[in-house]
N, C-alpha and C. Protein backbone atom coordinates (compact mmCIF):
# COMPACT_ATOMS: atom_id res chain seq x y z
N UNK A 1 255.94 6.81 46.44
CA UNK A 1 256.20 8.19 46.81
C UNK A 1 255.17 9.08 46.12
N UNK A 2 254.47 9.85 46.97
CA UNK A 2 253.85 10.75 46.50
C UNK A 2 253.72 12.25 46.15
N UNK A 3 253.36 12.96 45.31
CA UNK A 3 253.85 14.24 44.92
C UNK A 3 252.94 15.01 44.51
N UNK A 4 252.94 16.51 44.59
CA UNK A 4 252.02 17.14 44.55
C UNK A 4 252.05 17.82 43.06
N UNK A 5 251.18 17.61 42.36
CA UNK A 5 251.33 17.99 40.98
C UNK A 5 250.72 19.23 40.73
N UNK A 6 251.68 20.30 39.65
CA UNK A 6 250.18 21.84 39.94
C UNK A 6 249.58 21.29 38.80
N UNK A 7 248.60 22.47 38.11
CA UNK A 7 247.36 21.90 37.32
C UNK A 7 248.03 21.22 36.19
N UNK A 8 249.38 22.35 35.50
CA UNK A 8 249.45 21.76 34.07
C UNK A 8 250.43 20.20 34.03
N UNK A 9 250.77 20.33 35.05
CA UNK A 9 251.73 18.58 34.86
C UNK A 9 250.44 17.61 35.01
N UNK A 10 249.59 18.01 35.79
CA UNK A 10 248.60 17.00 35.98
C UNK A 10 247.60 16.52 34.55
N UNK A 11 247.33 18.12 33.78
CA UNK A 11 246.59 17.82 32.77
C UNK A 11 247.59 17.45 31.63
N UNK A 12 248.87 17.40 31.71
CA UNK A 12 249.89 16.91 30.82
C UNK A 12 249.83 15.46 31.20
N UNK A 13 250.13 15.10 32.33
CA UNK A 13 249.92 13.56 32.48
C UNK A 13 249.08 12.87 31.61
N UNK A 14 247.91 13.04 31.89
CA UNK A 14 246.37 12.78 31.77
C UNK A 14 246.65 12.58 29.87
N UNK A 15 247.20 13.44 29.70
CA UNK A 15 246.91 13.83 28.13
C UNK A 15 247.13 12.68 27.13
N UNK A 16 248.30 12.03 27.30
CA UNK A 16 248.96 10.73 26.65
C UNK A 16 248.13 10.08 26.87
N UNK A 17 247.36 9.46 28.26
CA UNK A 17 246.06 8.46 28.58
C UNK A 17 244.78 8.93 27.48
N UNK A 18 244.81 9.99 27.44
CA UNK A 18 243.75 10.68 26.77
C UNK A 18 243.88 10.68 25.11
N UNK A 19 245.03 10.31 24.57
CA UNK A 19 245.17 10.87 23.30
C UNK A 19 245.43 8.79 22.66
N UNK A 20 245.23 7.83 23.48
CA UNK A 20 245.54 6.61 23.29
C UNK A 20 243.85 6.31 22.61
N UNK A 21 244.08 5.34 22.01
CA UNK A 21 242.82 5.05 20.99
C UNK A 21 241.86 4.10 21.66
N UNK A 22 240.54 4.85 21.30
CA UNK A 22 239.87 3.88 22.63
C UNK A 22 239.17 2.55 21.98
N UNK A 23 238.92 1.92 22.65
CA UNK A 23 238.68 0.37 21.73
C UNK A 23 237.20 -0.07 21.85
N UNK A 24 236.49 1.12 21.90
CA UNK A 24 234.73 1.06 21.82
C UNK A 24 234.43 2.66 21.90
N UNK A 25 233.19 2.78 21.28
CA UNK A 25 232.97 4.12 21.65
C UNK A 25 232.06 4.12 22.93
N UNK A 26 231.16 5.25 23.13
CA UNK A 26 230.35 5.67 24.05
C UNK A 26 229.31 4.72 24.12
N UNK A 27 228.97 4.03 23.02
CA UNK A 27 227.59 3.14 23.14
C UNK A 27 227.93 1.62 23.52
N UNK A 28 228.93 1.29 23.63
CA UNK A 28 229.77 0.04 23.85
C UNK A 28 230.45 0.24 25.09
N UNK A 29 229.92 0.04 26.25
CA UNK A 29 230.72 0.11 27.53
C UNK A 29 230.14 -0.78 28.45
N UNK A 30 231.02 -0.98 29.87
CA UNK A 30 230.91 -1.55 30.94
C UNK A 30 230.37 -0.65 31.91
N UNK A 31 229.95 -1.02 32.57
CA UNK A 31 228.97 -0.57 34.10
C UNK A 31 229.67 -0.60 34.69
N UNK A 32 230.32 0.23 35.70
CA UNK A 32 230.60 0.02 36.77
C UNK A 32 230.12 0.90 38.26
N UNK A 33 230.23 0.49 39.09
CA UNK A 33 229.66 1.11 40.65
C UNK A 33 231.50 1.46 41.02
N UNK A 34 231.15 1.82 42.35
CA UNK A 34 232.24 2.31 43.05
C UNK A 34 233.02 1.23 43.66
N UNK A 35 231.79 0.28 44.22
CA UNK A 35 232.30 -0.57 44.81
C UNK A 35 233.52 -1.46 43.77
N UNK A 36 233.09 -1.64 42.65
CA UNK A 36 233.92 -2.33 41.65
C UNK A 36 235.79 -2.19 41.84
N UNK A 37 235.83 -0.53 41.83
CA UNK A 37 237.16 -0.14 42.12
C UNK A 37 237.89 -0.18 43.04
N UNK A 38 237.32 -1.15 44.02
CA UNK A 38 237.47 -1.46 45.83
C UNK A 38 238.35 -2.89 45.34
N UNK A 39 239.56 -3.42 46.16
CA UNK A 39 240.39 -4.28 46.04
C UNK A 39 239.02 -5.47 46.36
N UNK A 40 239.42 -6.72 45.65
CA UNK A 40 238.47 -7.77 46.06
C UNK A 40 238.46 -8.31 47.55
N UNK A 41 237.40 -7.54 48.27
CA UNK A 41 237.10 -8.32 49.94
C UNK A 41 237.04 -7.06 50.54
N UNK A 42 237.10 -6.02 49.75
CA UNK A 42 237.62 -4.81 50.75
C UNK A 42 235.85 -4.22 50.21
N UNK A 43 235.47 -3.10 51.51
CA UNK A 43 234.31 -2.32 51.23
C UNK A 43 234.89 -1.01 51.83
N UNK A 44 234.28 0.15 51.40
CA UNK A 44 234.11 1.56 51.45
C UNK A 44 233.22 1.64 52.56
N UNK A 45 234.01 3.13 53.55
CA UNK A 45 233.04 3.70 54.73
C UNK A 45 232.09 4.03 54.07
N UNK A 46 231.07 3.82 54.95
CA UNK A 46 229.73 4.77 54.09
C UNK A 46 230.14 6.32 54.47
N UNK A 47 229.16 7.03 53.03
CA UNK A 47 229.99 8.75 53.39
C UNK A 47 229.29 9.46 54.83
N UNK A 48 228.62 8.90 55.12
CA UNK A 48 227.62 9.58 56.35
C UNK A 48 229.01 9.43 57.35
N UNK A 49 229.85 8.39 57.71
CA UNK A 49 230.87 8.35 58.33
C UNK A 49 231.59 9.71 58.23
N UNK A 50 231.57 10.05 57.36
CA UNK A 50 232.73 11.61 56.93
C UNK A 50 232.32 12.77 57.51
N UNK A 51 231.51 12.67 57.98
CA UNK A 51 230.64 13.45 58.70
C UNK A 51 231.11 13.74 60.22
N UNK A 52 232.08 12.39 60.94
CA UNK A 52 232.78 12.32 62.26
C UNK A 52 233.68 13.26 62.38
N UNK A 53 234.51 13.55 60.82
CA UNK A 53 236.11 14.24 60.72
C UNK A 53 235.57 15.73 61.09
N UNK A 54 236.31 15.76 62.22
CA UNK A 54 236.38 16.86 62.39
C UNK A 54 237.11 18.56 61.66
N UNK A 55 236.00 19.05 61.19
CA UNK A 55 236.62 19.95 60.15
C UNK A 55 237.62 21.21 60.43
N UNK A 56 237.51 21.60 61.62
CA UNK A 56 238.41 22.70 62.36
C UNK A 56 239.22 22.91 62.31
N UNK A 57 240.43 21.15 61.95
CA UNK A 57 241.07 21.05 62.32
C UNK A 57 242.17 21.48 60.82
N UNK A 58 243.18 20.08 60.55
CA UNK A 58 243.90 20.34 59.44
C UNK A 58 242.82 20.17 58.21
N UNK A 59 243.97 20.64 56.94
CA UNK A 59 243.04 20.71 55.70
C UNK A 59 242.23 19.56 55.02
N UNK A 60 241.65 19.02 54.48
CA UNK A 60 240.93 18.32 54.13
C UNK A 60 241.46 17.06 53.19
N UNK A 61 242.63 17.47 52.66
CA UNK A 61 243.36 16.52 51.76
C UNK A 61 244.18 15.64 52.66
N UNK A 62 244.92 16.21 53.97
CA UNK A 62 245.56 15.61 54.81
C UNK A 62 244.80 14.68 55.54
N UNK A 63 243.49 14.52 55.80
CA UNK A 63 242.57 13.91 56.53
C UNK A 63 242.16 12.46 55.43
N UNK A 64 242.70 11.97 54.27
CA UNK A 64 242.38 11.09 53.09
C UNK A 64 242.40 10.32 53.92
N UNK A 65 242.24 9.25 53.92
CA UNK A 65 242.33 7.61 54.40
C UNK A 65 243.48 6.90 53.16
N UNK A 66 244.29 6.20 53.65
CA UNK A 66 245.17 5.54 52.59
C UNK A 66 244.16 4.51 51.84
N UNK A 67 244.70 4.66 50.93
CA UNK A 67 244.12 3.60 49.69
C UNK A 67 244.92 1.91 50.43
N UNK A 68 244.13 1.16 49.93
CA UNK A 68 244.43 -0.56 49.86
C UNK A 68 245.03 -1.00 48.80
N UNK A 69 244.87 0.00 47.58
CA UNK A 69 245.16 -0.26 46.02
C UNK A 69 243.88 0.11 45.05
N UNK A 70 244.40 -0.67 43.94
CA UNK A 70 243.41 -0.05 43.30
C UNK A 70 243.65 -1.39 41.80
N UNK A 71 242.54 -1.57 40.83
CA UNK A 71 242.19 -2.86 40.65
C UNK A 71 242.28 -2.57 38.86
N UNK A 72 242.96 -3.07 38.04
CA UNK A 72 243.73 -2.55 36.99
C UNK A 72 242.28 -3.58 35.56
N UNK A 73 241.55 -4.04 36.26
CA UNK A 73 240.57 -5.14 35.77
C UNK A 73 239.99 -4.42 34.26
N UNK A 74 239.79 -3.34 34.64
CA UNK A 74 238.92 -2.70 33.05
C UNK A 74 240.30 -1.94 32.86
N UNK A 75 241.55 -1.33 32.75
CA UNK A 75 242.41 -0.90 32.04
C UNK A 75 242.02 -0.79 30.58
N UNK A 76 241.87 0.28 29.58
CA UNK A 76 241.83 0.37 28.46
C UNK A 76 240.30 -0.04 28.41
N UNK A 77 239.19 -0.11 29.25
CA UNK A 77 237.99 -0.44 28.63
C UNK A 77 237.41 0.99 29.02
N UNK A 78 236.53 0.70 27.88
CA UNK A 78 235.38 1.81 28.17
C UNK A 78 234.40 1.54 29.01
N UNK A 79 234.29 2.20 29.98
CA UNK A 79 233.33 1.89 30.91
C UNK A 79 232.08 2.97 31.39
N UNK A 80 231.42 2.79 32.41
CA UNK A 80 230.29 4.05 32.56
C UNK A 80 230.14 3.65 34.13
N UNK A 81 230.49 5.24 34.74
CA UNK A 81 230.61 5.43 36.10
C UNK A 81 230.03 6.42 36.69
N UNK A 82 229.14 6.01 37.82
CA UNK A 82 227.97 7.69 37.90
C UNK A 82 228.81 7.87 39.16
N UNK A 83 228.11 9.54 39.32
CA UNK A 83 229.51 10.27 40.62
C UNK A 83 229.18 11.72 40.42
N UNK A 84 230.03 12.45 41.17
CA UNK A 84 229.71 13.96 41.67
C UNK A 84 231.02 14.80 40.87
N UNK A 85 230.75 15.78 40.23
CA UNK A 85 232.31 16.72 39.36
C UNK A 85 232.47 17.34 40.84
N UNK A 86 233.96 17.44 40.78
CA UNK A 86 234.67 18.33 41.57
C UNK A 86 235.63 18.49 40.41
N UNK A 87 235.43 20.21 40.09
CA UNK A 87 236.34 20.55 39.25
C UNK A 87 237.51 20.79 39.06
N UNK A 88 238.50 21.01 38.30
CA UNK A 88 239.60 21.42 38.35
C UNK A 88 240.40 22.24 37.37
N UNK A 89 239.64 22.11 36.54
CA UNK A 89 239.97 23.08 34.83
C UNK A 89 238.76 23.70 34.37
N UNK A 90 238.72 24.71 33.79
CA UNK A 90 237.66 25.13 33.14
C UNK A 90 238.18 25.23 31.46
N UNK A 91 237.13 25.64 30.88
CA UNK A 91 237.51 25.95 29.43
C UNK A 91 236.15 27.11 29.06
N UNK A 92 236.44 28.17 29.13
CA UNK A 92 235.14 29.06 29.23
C UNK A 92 234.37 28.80 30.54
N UNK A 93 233.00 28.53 30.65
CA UNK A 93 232.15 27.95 31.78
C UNK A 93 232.34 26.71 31.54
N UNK A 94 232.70 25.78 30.51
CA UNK A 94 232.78 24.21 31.07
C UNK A 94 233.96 23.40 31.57
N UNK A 95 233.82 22.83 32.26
CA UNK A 95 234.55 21.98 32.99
C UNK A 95 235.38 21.44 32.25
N UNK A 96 236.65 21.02 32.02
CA UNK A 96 237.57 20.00 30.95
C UNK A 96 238.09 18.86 31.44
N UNK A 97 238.44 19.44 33.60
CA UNK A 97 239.29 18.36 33.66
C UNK A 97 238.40 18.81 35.63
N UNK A 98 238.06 17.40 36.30
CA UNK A 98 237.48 16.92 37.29
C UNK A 98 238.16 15.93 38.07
N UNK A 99 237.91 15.63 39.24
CA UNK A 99 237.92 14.35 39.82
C UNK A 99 236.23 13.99 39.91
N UNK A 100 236.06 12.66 39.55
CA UNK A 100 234.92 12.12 39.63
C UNK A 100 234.56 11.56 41.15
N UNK A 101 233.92 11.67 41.86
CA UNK A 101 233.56 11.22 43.51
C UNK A 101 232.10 10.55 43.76
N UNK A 102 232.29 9.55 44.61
CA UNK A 102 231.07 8.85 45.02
C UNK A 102 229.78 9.59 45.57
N UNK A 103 230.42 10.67 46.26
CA UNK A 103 229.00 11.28 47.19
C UNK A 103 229.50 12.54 46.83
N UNK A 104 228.34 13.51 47.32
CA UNK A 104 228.06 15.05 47.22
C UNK A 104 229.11 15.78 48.05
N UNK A 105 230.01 16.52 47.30
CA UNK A 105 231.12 17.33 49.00
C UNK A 105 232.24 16.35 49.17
N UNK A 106 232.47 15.51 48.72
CA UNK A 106 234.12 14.75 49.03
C UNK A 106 234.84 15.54 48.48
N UNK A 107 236.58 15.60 49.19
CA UNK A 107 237.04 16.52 48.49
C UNK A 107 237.20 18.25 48.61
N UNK A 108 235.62 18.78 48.83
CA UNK A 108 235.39 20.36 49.09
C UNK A 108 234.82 19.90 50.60
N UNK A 109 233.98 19.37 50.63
CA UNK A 109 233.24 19.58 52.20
C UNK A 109 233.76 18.66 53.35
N UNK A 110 233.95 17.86 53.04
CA UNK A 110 234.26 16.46 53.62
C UNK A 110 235.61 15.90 53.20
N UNK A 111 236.44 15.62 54.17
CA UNK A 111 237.65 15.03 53.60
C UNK A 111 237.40 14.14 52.14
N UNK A 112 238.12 13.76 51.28
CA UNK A 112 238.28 12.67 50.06
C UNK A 112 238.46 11.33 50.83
N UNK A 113 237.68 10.67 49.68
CA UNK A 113 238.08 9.37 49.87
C UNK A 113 238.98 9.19 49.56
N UNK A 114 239.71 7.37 50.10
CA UNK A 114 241.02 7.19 49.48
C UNK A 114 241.01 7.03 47.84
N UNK A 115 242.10 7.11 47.67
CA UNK A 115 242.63 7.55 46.21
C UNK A 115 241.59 6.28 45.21
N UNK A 116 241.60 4.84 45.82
CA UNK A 116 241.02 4.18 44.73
C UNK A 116 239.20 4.35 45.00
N UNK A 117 239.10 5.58 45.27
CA UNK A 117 237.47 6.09 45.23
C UNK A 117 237.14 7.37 44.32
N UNK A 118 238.58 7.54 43.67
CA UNK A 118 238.88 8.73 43.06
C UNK A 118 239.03 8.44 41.72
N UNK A 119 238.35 9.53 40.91
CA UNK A 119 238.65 8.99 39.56
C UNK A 119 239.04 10.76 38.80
N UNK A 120 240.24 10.77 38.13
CA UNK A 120 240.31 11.70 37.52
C UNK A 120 240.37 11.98 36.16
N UNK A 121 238.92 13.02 35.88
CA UNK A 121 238.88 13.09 34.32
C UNK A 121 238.93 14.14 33.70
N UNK A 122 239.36 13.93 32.16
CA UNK A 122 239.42 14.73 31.24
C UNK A 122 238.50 15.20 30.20
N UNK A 123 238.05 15.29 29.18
CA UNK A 123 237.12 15.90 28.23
C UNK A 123 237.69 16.78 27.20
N UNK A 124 237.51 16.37 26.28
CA UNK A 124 237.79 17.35 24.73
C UNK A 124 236.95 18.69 25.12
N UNK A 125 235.63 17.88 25.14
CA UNK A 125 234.11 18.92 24.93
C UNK A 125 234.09 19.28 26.72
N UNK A 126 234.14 20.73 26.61
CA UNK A 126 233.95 21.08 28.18
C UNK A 126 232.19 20.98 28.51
N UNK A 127 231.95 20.47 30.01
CA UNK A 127 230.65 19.82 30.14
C UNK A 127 230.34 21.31 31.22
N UNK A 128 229.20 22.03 30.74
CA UNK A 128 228.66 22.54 31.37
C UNK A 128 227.38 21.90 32.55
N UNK A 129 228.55 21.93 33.72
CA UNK A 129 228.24 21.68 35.55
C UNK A 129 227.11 22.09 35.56
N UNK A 130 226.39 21.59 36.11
CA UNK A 130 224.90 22.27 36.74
C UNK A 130 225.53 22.76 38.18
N UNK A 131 227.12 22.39 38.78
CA UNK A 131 226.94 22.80 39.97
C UNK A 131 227.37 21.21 40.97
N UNK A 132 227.82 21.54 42.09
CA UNK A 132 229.00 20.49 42.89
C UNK A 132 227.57 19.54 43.38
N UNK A 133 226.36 19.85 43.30
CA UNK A 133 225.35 18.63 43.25
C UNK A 133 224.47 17.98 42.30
N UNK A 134 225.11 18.47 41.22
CA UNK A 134 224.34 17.50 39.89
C UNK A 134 225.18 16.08 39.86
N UNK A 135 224.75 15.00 39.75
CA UNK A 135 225.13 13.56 39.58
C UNK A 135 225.40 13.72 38.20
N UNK A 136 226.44 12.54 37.62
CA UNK A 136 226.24 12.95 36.37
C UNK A 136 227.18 11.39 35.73
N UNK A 137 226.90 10.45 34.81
CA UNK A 137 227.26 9.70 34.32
C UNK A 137 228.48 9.82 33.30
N UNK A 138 229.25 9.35 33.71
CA UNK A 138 231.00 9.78 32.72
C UNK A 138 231.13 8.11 32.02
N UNK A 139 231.29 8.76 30.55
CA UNK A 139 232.00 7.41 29.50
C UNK A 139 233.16 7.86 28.99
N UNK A 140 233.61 6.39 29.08
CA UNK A 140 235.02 6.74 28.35
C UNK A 140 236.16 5.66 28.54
N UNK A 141 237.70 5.80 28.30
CA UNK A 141 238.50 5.07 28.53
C UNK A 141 238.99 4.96 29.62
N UNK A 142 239.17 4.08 30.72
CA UNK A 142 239.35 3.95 32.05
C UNK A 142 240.67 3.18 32.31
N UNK A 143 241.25 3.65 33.54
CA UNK A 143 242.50 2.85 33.67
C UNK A 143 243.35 3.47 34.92
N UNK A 144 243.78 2.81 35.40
CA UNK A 144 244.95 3.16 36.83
C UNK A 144 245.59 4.27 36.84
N UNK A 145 245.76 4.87 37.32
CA UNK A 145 246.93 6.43 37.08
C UNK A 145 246.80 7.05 38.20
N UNK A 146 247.79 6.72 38.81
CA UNK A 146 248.04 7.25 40.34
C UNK A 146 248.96 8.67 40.21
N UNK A 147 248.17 9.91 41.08
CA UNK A 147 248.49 10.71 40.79
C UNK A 147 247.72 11.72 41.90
N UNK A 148 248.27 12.80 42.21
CA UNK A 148 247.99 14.10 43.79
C UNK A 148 247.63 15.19 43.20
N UNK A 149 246.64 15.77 43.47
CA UNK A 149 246.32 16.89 43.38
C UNK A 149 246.36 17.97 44.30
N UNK A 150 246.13 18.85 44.83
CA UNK A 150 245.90 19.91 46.14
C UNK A 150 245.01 19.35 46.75
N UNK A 151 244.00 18.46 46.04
CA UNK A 151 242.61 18.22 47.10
C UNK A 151 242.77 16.91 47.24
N UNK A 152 243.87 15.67 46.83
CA UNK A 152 243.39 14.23 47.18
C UNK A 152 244.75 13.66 46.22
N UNK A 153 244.79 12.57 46.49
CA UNK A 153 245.85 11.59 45.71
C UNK A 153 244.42 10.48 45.08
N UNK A 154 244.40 10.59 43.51
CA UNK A 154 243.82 10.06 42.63
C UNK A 154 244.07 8.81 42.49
N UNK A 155 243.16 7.61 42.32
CA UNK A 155 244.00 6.24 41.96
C UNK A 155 243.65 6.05 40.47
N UNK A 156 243.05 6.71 39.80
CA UNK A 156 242.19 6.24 38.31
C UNK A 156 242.11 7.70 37.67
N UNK A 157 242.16 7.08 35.93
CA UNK A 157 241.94 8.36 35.03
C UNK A 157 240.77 8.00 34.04
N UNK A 158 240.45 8.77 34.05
CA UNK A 158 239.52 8.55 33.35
C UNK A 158 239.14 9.38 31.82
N UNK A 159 239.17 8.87 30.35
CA UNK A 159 239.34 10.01 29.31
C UNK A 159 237.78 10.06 28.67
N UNK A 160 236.88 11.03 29.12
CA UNK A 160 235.35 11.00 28.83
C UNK A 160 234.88 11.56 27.17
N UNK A 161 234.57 10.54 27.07
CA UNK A 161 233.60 10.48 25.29
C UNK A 161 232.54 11.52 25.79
N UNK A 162 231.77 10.62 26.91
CA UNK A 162 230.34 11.30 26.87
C UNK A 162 230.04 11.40 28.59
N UNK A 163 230.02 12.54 28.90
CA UNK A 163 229.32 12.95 30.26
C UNK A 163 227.65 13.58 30.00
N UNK A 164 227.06 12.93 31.07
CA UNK A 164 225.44 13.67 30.93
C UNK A 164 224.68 13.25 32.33
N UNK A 165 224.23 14.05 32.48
CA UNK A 165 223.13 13.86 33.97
C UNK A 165 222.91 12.90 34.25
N UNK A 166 223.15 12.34 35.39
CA UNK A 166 223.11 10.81 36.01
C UNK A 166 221.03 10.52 35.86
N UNK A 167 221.38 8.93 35.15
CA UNK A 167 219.86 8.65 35.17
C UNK A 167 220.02 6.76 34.93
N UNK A 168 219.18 6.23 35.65
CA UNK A 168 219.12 4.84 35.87
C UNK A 168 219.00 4.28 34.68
N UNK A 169 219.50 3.07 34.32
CA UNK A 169 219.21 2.70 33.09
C UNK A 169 218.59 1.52 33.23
């Protein structure tokens, strides 16, 4: 059953995930792609597909694609995941609390992906956005947490040590 959470139950959720002790820091993590968070056998539309949904119509959250699930494999690890901020909290000008997204505009422009393409994060240190097209690499403690926002049903939380401008390593 799913439910629509307003901001502060959502960043209350989040908070307990967030306040649990993480078991590596920022320099000690796993890699992961998008594809990783995809059930094993299953692949993601490409986003150029999102491009078909017709926008005229209903709102953009209603248009999600159901999730398959979502893959509990790094729970409690620190991992490193590159992706697009779509915000949701501020703290002054920086950002505190996001959903993390595969492509540019999921979410605001383009319907969301399903929920296990969704990652929702938090931050002590608010990260000053360059803006809904800066890429940007998120570390931290990772793990399942199914959960709705106004713009998408989330499958993952994510509690970030260190966010910084997406760059190949």
């Amino acid at each position: 059953m799913s439910r629509i959470l307003d901001r502060r139950t959502v960043l209350a959720s989040v908070a307990a995930f967030a306040a649990a002790p993480t078991l590596a820091r920022a320099d000690d993590f796993i890699d992961l792609n998008w594809s990783d968070l995809l059930p094993v056998g299953e692949t993601a539309p490409p986003p150029v597909l999102q491009s078909l949904i017709d926008h005229t119509q209903a709102p953009l959250n209603t248009q999600q694609p159901a999730s398959s699930g979502v893959r509990s494999d790094w729970n409690g690890q620190v991992i490193r995941l590159p992706g697009f901020i779509v915000p949701i909290d501020y703290s002054g000008s920086g950002v505190t609390a996001f959903i993390l997204v595969p492509f540019v505009g999921a979410c605001v422009h383009v319907p969301p992906p399903p929920a296990n393409q969704l990652v929702f994060v938090t931050t002590q240190t608010p990260y000053e956005s360059a803006g809904l097209f800066e890429a940007v690499n998120v570390i931290g403690m990772f793990g399942v947490s199914s959960m709705s926002t106004h713009l998408a049903d989330i499958g993952y939380a994510l509690s970030a040590d260190k966010i910084e401008p997406f760059r190949r390593s």
